[in-house]
C-alpha atoms as a PDB file:
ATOM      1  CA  UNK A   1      63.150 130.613  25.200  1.00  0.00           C
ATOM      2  CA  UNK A   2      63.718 129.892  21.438  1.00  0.00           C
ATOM      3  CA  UNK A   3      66.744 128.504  20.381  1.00  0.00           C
ATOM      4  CA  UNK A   4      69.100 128.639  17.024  1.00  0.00           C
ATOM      5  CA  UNK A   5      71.389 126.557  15.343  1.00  0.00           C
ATOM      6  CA  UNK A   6      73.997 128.609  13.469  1.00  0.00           C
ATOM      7  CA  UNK A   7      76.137 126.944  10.495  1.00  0.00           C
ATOM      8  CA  UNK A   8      79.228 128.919   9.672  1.00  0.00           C
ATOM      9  CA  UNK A   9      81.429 128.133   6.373  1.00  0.00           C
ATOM     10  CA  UNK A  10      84.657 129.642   7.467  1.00  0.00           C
ATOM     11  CA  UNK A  11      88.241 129.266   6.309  1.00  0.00           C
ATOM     12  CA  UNK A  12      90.147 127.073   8.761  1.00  0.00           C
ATOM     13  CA  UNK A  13      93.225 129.626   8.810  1.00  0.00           C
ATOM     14  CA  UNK A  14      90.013 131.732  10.968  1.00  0.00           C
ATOM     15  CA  UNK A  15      89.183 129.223  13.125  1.00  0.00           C
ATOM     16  CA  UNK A  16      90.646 129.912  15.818  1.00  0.00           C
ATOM     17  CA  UNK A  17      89.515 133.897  15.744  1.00  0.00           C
ATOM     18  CA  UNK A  18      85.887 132.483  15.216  1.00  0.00           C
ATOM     19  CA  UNK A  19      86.032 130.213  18.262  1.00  0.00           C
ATOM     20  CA  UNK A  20      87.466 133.209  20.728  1.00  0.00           C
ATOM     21  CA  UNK A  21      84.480 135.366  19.014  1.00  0.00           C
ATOM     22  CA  UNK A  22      81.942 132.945  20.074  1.00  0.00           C
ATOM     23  CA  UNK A  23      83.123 132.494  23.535  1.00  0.00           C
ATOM     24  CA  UNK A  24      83.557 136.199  23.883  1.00  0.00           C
ATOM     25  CA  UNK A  25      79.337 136.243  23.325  1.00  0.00           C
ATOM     26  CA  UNK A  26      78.363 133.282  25.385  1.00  0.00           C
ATOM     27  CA  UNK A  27      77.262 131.207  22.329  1.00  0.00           C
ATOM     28  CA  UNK A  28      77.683 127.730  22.375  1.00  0.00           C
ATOM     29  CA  UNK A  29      76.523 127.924  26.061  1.00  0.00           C
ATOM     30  CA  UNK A  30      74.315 124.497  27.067  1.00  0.00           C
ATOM     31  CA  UNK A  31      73.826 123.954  30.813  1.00  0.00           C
ATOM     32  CA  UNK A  32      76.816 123.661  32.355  1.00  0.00           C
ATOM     33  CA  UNK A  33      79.167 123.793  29.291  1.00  0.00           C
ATOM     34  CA  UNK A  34      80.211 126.639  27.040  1.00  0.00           C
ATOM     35  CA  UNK A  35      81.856 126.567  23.852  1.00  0.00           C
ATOM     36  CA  UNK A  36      79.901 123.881  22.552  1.00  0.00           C
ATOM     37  CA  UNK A  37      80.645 124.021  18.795  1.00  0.00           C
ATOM     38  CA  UNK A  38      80.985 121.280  16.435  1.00  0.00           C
ATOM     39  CA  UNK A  39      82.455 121.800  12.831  1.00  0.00           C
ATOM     40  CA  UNK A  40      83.456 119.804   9.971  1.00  0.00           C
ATOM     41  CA  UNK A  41      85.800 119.902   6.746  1.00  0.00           C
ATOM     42  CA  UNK A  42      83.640 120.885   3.281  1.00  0.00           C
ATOM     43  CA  UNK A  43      84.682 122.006   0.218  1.00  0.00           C
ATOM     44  CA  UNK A  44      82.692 125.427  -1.069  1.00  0.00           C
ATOM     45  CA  UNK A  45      82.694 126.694  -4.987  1.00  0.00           C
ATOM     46  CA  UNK A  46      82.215 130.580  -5.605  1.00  0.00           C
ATOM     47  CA  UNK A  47      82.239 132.364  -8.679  1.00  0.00           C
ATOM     48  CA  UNK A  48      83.060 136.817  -8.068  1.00  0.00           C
ATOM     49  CA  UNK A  49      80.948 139.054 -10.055  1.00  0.00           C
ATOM     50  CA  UNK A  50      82.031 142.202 -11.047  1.00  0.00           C
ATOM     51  CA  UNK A  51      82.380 145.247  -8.206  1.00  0.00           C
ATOM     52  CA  UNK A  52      83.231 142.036  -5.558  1.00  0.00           C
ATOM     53  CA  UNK A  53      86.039 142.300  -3.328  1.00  0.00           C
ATOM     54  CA  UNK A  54      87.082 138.311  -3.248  1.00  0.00           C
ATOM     55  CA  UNK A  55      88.950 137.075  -0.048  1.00  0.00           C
ATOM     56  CA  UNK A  56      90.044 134.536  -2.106  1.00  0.00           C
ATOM     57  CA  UNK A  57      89.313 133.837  -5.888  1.00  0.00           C
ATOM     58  CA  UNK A  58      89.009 136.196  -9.394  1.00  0.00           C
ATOM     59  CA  UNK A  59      86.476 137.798 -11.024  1.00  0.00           C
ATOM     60  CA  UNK A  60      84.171 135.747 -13.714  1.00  0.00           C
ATOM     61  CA  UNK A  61      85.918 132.650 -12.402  1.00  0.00           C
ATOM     62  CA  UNK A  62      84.370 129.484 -10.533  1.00  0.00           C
ATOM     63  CA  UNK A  63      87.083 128.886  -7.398  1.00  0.00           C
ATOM     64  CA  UNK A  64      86.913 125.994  -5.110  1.00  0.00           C
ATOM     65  CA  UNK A  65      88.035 125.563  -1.574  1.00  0.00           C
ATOM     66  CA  UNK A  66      88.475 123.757   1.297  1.00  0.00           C
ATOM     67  CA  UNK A  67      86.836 125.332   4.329  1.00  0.00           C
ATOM     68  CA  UNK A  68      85.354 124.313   8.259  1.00  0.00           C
ATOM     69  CA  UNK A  69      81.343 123.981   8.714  1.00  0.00           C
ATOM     70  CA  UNK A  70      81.211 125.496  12.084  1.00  0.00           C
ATOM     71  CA  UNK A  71      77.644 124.625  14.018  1.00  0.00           C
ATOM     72  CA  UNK A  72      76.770 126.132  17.107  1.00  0.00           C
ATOM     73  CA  UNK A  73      73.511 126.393  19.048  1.00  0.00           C
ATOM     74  CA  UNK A  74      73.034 129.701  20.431  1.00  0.00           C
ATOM     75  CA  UNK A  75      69.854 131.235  22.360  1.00  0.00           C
ATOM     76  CA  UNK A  76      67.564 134.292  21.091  1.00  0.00           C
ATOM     77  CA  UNK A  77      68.731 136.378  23.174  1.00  0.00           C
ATOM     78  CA  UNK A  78      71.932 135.996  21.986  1.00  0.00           C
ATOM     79  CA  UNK A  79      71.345 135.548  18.113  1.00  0.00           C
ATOM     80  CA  UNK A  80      72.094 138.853  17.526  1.00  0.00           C
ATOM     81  CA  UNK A  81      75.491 139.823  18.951  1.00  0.00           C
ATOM     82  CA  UNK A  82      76.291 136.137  17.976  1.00  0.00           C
ATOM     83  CA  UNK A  83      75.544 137.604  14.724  1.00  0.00           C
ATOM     84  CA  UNK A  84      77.655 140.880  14.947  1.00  0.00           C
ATOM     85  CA  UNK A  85      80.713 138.939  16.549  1.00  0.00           C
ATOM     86  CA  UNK A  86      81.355 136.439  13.925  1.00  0.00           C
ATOM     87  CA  UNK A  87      81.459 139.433  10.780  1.00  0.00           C
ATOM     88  CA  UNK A  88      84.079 141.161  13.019  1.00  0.00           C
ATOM     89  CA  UNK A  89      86.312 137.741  12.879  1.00  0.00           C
ATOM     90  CA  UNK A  90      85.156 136.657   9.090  1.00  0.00           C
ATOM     91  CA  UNK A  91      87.259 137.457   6.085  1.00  0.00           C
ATOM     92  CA  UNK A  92      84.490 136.556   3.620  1.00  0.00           C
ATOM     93  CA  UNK A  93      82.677 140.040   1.931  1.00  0.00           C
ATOM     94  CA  UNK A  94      79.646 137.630   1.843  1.00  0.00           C
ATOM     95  CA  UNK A  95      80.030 135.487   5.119  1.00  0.00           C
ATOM     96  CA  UNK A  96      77.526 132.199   4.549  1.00  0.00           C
ATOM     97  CA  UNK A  97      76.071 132.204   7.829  1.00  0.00           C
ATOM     98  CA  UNK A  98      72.513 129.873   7.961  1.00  0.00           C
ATOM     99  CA  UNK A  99      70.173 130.621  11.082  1.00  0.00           C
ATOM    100  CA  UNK A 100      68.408 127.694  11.843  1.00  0.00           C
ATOM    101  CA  UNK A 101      64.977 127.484  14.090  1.00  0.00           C
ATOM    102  CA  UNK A 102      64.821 124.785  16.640  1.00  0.00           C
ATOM    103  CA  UNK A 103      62.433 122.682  18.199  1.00  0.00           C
ATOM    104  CA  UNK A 104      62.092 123.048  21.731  1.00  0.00           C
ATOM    105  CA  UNK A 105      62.653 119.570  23.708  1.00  0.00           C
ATOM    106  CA  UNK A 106      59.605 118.389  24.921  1.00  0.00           C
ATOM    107  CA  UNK A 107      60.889 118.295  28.649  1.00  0.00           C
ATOM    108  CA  UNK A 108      61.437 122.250  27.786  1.00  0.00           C
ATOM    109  CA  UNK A 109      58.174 122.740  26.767  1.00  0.00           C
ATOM    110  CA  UNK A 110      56.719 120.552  29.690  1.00  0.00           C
ATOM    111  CA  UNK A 111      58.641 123.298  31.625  1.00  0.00           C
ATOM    112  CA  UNK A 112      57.111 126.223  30.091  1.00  0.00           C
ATOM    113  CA  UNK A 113      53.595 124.858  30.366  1.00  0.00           C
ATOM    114  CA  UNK A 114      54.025 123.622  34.027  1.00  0.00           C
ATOM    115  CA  UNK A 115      55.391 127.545  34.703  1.00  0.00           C
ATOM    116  CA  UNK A 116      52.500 128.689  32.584  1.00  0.00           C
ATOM    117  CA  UNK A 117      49.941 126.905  34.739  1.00  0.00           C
ATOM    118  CA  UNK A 118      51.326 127.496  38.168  1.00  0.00           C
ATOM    119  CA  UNK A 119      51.247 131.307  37.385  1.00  0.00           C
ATOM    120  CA  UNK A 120      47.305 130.957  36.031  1.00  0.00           C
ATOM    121  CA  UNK A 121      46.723 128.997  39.743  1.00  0.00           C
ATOM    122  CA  UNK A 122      48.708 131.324  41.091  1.00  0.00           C
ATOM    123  CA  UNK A 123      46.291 134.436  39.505  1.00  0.00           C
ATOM    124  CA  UNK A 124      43.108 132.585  39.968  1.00  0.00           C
ATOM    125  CA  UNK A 125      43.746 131.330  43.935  1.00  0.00           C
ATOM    126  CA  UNK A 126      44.214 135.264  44.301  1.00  0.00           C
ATOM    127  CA  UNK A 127      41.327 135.922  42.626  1.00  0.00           C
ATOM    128  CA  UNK A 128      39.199 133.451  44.988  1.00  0.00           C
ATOM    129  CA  UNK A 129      41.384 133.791  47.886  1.00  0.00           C
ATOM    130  CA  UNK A 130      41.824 130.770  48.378  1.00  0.00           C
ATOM    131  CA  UNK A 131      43.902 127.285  46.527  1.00  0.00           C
ATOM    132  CA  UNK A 132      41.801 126.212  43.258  1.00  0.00           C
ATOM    133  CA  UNK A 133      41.260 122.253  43.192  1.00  0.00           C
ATOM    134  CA  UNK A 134      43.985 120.243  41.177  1.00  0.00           C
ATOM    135  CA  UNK A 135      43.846 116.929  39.295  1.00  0.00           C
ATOM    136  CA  UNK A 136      43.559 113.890  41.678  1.00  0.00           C
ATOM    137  CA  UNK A 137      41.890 116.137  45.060  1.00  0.00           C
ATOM    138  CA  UNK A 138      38.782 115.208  46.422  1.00  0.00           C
ATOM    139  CA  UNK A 139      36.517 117.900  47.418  1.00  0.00           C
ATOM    140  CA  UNK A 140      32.775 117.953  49.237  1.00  0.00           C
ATOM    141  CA  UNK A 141      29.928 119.161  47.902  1.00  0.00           C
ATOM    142  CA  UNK A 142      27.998 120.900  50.656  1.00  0.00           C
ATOM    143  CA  UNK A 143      25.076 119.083  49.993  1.00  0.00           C
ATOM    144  CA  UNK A 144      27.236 115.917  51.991  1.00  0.00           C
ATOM    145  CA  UNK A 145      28.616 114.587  47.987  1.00  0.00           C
ATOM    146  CA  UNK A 146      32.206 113.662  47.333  1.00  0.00           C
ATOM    147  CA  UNK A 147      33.800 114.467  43.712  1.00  0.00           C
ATOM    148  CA  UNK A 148      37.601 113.855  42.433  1.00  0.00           C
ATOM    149  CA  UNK A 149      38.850 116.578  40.742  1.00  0.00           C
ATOM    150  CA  UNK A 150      39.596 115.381  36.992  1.00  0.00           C
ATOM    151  CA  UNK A 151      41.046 118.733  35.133  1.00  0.00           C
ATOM    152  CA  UNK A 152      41.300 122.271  36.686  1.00  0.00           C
ATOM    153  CA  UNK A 153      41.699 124.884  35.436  1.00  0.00           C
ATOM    154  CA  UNK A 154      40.640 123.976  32.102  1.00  0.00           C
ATOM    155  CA  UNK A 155      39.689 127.402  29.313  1.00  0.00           C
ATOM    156  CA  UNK A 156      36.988 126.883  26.669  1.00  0.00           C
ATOM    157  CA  UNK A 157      38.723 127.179  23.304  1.00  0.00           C
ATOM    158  CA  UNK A 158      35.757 130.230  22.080  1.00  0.00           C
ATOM    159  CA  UNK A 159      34.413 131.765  25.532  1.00  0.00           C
ATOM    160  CA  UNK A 160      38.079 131.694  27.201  1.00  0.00           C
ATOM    161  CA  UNK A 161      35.820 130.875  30.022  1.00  0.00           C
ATOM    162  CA  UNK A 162      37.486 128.626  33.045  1.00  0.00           C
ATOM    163  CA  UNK A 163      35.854 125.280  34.115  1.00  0.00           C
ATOM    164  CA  UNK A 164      36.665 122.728  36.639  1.00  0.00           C
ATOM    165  CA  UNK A 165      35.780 118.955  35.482  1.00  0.00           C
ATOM    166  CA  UNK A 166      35.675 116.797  38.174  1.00  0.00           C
ATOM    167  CA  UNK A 167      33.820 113.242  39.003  1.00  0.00           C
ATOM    168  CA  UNK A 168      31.158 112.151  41.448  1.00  0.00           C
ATOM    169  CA  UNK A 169      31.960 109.921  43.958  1.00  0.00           C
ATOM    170  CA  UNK A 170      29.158 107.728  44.155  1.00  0.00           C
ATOM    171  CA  UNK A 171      25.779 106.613  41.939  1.00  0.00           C
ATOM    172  CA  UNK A 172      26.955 106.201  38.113  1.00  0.00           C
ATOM    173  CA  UNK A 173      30.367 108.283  38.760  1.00  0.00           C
ATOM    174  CA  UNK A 174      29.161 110.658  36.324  1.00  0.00           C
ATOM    175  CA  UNK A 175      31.587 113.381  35.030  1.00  0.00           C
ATOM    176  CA  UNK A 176      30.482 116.749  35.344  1.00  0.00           C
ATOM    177  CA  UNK A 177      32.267 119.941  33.717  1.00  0.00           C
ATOM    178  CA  UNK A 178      31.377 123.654  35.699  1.00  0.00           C
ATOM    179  CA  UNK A 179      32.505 127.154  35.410  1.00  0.00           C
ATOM    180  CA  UNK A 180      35.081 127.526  37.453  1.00  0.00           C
ATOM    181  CA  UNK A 181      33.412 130.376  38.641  1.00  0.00           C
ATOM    182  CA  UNK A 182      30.711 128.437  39.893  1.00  0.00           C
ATOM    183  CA  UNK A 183      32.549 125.591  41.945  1.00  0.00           C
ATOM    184  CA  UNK A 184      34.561 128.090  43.974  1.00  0.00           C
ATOM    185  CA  UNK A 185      31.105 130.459  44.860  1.00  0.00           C
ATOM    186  CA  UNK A 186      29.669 130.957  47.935  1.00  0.00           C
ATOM    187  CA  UNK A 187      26.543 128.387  49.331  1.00  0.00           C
ATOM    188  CA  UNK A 188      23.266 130.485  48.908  1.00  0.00           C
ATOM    189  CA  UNK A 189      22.691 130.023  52.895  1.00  0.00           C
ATOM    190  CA  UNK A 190      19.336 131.624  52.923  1.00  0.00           C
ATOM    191  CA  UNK A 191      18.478 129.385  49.841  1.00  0.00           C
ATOM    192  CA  UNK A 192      19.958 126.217  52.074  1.00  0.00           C
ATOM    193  CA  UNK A 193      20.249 127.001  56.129  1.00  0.00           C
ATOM    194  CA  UNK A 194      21.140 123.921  56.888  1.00  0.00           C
ATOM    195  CA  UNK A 195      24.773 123.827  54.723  1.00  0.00           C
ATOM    196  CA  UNK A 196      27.614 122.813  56.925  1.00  0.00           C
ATOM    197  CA  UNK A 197      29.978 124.890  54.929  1.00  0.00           C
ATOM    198  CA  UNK A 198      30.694 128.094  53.529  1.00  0.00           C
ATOM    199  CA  UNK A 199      31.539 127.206  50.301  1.00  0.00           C
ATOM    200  CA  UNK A 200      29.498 125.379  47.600  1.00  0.00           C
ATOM    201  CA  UNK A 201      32.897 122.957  47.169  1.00  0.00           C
ATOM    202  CA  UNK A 202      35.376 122.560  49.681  1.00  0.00           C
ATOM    203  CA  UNK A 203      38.767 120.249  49.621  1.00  0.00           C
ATOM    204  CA  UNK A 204      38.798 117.145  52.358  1.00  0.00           C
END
């Protein structure tokens, strides 16, 4: 989920009204806190043109003001009636109200990518009907060969194909990178009668 930081410039006299509007939306809401705002005391210069309707200020003349710097970090999904709630409380015609993109926290997007992969194993063990290898698993080659799974699933960057890279067990420890496809088949028993297994790889 994307997040926002919002930056308000609000008189302080509407304080108050903004912070009830926030909490009425859920914004400001981190964990197991809500109404997490900070704000701060700036000073703002404005100059009405003609038609405006000034809160404060006249017409062809530069004003200057104390007011709060209200910052809040709301989610997407609330951005918009976040939005909507502070114009209802805002006396300014032209409320200054910056939206500003955040970075996700790495442990968040450790989170997405773990959820990400578990649903792919989750798709692909359906597909083969049974568990696809993971990192660190040894599995036997039915030809009596041991190999540690290195990386799996793993998708080619231009085919979008799936591979399983994995290491042998013995000789040189060479490092050998299959179609996924391939790893999970089927032995060819008429090809190889005397296979002890069903499967061309199978976990220890």
């Amino acid at each position: 989920m994307d997040w926002f930081k919002l930056e308000i410039y609000i008189p302080e006299s509407h304080f108050s009204m903004l912070q009830s509007a926030l909490q009425s939306v859920d914004a400001g809401h981190i964990g197991n806190y809500d109404s997490c705002l900070s704000y701060s005391r700036v000073k703002g210069t404005w100059r009405p043109l003609q038609g405006a309707s000034p809160y404060n200020g006249t017409e062809g003349t530069v004003s200057e003001a104390e007011e709060l710097k209200v910052e809040v970090n709301v989610s997407s999904d609330k951005l918009n009636s976040t939005l909507r709630a502070i114009r209802t409380v805002h006396p300014y015609e032209e409320p200054v109200i910056n939206v500003i993109p955040l970075c996700a926290p790495r442990e968040e997007v450790l989170m997405e990518e773990m959820k990400e992969n578990q649903e792919q194993r989750r798709l692909l063990g359906a597909k083969y009907r049974r568990a696809i290898p993971q990192s660190g698993e040894v599995w036997h080659h039915f030809k009596n060969n041991e190999y540690k799974i290195v990386a799996c699933p793993v998708m080619h960057t231009e085919s979008q194909e799936i591979y399983c890279v994995y290491q042998a067990l013995y000789g040189s420890y060479g490092i050998y990178c299959r179609p996924l496809d391939m790893f999970m088949s089927e032995v060819d028993h008429e090809k190889y009668p005397q296979a002890g297994q069903k499967y061309r790889f199978e976990k220890k």
